[in-house]
N, C-alpha and C. Protein backbone atom coordinates (compact mmCIF):
# COMPACT_ATOMS: atom_id res chain seq x y z
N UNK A 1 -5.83 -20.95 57.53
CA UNK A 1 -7.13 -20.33 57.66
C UNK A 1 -7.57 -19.85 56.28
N UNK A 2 -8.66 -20.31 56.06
CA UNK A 2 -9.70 -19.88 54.21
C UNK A 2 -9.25 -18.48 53.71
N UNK A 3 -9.88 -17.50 55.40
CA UNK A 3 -10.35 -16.59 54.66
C UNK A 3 -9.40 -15.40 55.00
N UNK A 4 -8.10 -15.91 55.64
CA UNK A 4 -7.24 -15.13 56.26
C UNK A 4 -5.87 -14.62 55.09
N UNK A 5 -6.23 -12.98 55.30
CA UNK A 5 -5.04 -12.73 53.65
C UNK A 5 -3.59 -12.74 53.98
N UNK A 6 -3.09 -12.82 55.49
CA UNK A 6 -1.77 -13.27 55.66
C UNK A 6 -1.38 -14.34 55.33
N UNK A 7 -2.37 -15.38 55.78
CA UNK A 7 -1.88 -16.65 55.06
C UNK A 7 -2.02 -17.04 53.72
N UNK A 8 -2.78 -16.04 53.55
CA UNK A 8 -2.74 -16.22 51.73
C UNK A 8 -1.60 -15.33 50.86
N UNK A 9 -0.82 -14.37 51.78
CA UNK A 9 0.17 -13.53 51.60
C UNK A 9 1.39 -14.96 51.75
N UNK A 10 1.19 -15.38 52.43
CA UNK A 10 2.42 -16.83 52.81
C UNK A 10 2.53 -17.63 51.96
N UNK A 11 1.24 -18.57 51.57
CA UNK A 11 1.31 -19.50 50.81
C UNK A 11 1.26 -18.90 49.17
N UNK A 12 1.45 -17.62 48.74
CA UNK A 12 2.15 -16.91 47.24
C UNK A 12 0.68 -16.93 46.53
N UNK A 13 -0.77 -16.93 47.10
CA UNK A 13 -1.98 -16.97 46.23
C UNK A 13 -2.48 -15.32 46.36
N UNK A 14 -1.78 -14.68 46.78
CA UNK A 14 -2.10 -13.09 46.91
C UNK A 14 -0.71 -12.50 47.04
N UNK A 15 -0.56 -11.49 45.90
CA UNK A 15 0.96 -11.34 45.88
C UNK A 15 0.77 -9.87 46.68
N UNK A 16 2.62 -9.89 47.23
CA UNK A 16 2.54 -8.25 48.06
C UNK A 16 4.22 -8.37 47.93
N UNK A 17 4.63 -7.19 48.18
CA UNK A 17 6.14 -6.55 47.95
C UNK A 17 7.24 -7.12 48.76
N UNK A 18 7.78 -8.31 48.49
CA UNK A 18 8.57 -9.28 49.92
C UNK A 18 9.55 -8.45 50.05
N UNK A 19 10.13 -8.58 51.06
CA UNK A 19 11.13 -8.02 51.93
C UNK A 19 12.35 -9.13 51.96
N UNK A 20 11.30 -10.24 52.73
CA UNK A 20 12.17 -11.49 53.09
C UNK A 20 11.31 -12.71 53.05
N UNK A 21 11.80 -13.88 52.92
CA UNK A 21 11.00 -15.06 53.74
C UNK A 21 12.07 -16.62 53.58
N UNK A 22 11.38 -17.09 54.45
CA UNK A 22 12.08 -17.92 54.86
C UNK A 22 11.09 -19.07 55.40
N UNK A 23 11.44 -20.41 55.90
CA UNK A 23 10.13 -21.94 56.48
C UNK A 23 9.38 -21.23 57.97
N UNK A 24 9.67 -20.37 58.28
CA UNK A 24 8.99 -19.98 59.36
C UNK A 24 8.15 -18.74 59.26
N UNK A 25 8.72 -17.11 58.33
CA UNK A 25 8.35 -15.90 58.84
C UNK A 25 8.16 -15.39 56.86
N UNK A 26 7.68 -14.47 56.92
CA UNK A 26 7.83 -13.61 55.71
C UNK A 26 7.37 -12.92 56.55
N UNK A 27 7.94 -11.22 55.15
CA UNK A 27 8.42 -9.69 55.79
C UNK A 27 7.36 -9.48 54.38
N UNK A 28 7.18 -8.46 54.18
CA UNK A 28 6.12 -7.54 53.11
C UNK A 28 6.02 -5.96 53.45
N UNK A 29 6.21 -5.26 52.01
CA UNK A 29 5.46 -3.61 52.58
C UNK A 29 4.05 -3.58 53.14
N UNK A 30 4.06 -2.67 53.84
CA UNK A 30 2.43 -2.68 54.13
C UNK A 30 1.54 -1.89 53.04
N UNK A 31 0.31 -2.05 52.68
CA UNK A 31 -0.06 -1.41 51.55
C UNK A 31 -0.53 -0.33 51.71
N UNK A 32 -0.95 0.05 53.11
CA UNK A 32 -0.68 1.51 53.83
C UNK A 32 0.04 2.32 54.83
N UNK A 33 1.34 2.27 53.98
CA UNK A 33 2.23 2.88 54.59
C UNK A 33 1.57 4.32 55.38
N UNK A 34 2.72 4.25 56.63
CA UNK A 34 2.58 5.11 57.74
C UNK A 34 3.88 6.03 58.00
N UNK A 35 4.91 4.98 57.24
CA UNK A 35 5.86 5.76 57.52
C UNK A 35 6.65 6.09 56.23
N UNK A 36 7.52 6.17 55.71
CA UNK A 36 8.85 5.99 54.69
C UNK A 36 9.25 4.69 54.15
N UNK A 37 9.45 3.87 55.60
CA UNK A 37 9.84 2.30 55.63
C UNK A 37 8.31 1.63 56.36
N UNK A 38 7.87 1.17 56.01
CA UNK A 38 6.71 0.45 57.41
C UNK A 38 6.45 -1.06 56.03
N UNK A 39 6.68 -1.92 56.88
CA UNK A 39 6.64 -3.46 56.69
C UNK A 39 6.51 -4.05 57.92
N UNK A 40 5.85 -5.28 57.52
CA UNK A 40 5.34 -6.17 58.44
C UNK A 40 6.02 -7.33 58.36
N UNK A 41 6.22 -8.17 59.48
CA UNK A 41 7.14 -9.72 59.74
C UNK A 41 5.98 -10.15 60.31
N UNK A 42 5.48 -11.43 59.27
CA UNK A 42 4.46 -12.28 59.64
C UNK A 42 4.76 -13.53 59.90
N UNK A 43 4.73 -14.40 60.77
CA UNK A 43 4.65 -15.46 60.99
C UNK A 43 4.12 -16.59 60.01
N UNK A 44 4.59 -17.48 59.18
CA UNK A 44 3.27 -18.53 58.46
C UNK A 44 2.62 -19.30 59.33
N UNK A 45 2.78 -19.81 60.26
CA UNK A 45 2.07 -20.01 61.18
C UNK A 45 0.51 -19.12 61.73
N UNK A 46 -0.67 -19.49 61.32
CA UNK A 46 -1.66 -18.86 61.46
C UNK A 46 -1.57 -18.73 63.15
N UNK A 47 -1.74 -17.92 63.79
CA UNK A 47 -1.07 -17.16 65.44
C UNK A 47 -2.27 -16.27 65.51
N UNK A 48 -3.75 -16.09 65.89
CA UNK A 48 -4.54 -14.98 65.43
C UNK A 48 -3.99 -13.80 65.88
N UNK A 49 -3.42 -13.50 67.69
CA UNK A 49 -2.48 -12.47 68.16
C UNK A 49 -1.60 -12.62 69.33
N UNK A 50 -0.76 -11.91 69.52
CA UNK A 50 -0.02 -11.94 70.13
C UNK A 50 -0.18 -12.48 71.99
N UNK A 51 -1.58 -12.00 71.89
CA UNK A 51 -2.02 -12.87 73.38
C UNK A 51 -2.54 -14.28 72.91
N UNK A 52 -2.22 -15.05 72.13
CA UNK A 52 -2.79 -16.30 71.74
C UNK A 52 -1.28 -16.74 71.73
N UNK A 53 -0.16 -16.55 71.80
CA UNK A 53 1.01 -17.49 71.68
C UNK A 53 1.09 -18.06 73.02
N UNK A 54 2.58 -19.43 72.70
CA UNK A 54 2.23 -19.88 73.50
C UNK A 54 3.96 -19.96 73.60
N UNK A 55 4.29 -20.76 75.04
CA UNK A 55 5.49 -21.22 74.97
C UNK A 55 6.31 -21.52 73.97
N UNK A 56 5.32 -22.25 73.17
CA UNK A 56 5.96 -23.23 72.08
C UNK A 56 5.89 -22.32 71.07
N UNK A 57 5.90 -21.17 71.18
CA UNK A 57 6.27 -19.90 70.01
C UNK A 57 7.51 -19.05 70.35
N UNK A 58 8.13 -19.49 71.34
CA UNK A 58 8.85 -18.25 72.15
C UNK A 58 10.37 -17.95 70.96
N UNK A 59 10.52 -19.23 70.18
CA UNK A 59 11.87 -18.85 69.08
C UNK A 59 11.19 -18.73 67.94
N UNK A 60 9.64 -18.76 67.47
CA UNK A 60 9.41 -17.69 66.71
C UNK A 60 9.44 -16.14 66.93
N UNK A 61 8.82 -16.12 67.88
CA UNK A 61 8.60 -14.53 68.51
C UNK A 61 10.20 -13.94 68.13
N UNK A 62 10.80 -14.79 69.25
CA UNK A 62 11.86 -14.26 69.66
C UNK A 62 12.94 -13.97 67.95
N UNK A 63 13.12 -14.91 66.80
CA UNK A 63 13.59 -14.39 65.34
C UNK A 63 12.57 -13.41 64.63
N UNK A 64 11.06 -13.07 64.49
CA UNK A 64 10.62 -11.84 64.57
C UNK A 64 11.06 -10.58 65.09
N UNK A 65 11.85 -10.72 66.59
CA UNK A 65 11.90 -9.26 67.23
C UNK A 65 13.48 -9.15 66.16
N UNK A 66 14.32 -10.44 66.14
CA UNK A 66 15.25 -10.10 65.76
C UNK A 66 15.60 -10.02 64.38
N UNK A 67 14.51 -10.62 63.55
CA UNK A 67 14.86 -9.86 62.25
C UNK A 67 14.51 -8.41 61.88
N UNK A 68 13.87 -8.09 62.57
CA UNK A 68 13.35 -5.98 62.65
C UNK A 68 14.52 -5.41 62.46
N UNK A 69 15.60 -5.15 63.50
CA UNK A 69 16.29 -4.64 63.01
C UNK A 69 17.71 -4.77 61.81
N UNK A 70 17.61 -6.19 61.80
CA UNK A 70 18.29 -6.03 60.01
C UNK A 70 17.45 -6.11 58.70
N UNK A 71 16.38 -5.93 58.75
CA UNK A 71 15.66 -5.61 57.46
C UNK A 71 15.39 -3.98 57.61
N UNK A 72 15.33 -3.46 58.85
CA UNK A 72 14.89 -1.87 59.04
C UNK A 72 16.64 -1.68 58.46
N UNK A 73 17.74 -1.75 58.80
CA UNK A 73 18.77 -1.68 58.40
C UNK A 73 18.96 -1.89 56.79
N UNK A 74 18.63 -2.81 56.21
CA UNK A 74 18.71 -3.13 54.83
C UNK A 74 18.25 -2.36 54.02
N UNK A 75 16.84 -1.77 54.82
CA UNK A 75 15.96 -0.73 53.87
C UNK A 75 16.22 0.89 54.27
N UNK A 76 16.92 0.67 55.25
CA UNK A 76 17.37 2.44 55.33
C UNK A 76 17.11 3.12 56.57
N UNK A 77 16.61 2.10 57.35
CA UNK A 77 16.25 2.80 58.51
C UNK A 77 16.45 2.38 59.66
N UNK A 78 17.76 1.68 60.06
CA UNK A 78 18.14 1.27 61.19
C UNK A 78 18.64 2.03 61.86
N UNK A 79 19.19 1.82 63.45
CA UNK A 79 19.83 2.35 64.39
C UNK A 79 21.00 2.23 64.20
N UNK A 80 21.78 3.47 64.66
CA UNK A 80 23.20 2.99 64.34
C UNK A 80 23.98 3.94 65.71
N UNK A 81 25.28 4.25 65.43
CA UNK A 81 25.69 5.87 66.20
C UNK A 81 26.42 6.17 65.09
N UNK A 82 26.44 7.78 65.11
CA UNK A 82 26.74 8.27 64.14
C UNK A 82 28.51 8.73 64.45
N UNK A 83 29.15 9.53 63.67
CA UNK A 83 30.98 9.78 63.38
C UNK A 83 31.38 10.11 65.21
N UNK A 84 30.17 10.91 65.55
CA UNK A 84 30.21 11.22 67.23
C UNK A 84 29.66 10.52 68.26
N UNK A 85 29.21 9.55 68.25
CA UNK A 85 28.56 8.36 69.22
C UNK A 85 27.62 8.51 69.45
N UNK A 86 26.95 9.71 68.79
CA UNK A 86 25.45 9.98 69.38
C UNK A 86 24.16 9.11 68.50
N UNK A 87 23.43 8.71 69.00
CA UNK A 87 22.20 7.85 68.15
C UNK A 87 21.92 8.31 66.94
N UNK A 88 21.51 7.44 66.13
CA UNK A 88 21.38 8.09 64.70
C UNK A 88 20.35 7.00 63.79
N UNK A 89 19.15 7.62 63.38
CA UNK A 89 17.98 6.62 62.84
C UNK A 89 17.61 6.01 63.33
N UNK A 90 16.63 4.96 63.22
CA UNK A 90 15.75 4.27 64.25
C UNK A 90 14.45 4.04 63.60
N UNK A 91 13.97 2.94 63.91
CA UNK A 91 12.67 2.77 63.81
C UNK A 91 11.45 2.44 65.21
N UNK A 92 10.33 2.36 64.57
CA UNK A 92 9.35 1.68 65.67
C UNK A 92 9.00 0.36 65.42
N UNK A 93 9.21 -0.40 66.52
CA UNK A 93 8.46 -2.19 66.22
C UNK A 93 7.22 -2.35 66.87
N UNK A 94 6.61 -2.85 66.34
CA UNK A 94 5.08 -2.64 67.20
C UNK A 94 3.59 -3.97 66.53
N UNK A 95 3.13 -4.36 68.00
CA UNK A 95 1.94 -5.43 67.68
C UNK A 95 0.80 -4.89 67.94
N UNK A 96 -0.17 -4.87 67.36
CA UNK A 96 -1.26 -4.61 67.67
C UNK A 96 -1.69 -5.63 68.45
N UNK A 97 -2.66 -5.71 69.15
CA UNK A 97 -3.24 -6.99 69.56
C UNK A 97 -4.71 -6.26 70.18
N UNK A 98 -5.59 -7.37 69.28
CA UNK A 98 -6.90 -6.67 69.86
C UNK A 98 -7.67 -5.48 69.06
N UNK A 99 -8.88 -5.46 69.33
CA UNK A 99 -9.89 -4.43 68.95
C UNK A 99 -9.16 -3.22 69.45
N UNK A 100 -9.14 -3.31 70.78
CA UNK A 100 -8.63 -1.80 71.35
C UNK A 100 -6.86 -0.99 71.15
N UNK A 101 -6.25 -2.48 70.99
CA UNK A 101 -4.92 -2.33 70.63
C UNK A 101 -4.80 -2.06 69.09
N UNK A 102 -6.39 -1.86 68.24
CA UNK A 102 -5.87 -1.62 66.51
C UNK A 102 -5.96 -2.30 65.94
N UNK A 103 -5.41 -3.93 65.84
CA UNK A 103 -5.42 -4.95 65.43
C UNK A 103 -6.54 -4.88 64.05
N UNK A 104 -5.82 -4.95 63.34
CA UNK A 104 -6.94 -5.47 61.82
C UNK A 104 -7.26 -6.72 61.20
N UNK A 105 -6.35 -6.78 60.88
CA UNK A 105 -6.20 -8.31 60.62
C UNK A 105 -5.62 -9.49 61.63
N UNK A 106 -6.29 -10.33 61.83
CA UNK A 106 -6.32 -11.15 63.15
C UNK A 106 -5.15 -12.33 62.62
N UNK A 107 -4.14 -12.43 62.50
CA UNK A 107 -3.26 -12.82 62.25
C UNK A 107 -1.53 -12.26 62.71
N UNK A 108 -1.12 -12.88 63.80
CA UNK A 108 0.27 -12.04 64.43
C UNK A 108 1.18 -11.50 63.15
N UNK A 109 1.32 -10.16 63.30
CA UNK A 109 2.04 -9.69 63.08
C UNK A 109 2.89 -8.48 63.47
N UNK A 110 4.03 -8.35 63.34
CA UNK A 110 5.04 -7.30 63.45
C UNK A 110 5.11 -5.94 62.45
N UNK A 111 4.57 -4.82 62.43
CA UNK A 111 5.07 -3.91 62.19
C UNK A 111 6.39 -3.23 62.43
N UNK A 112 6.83 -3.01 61.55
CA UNK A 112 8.27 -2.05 61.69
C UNK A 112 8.40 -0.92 61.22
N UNK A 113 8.35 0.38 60.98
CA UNK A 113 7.95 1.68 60.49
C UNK A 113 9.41 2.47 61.17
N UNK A 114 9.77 3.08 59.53
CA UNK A 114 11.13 4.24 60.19
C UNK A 114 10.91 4.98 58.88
N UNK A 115 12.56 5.64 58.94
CA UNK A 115 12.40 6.81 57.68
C UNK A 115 12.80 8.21 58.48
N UNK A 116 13.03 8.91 57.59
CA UNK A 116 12.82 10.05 58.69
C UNK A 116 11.48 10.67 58.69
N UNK A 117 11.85 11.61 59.53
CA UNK A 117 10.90 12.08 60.62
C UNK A 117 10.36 13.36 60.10
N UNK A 118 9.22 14.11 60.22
CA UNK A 118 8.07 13.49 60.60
C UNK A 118 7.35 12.87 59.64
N UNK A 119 6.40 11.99 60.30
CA UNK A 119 5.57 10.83 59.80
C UNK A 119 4.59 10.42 60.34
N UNK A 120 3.63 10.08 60.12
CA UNK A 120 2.05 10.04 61.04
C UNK A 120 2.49 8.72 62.47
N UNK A 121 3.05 7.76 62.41
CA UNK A 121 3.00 7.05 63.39
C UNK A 121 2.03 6.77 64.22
N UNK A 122 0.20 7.26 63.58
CA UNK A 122 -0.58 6.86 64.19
C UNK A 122 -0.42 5.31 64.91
N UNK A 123 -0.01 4.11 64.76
CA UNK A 123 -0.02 3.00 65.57
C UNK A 123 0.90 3.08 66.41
């Protein structure tokens, strides 16, 4: 898509802070952070949102949900249990989809936002 800046975040003609990437997904900071940690896992695949996938996305989706938590891990803010078994860190994963769901940029993506606490978590 021309005029779309994820895919121009993908194909390296608009630079942003990588995380990760790989033939299917890149990760990036967001440039308005919300939280401590908050990055996004974008698909290169132009996807406008999450109600537009289809079957034939289900092992993208599905390595999106699962790279969240080892990059939230890598950067400091994964789940773990702590010396006593009790929960310890954590983040939020989250899609916008839609006008009413937030959605800004019309291109699927994954938010991931941790850090400690407190933190606006408006989305």
């Amino acid at each position: 898509m021309d005029n779309c800046i994820f895919c121009k975040i993908a194909a390296g003609t608009i630079p942003a802070k990588l995380v990760y990437q790989d033939q299917d997904l890149i990760a990036f900071h967001d440039i308005k952070p919300e939280a401590p940690v908050h990055f996004l896992i974008v698909p290169r695949e132009h996807i406008p949102t999450l109600a537009d996938s289809r079957d034939n996305h289900s092992a993208l989706l599905g390595k999106m949900m699962l790279l969240a938590p080892k990059l939230a891990q890598e950067l400091g803010c994964g789940f773990s249990a702590n010396e006593q078994g009790e929960p310890d860190g954590g983040f939020k994963a989250l899609f916008n989809i839609g006008p009413d769901g937030g959605q800004e940029v019309y291109h699927l993506h994954l938010h991931v936002m941790g850090g400690p606490r407190p933190w606006s978590g408006r989305r």
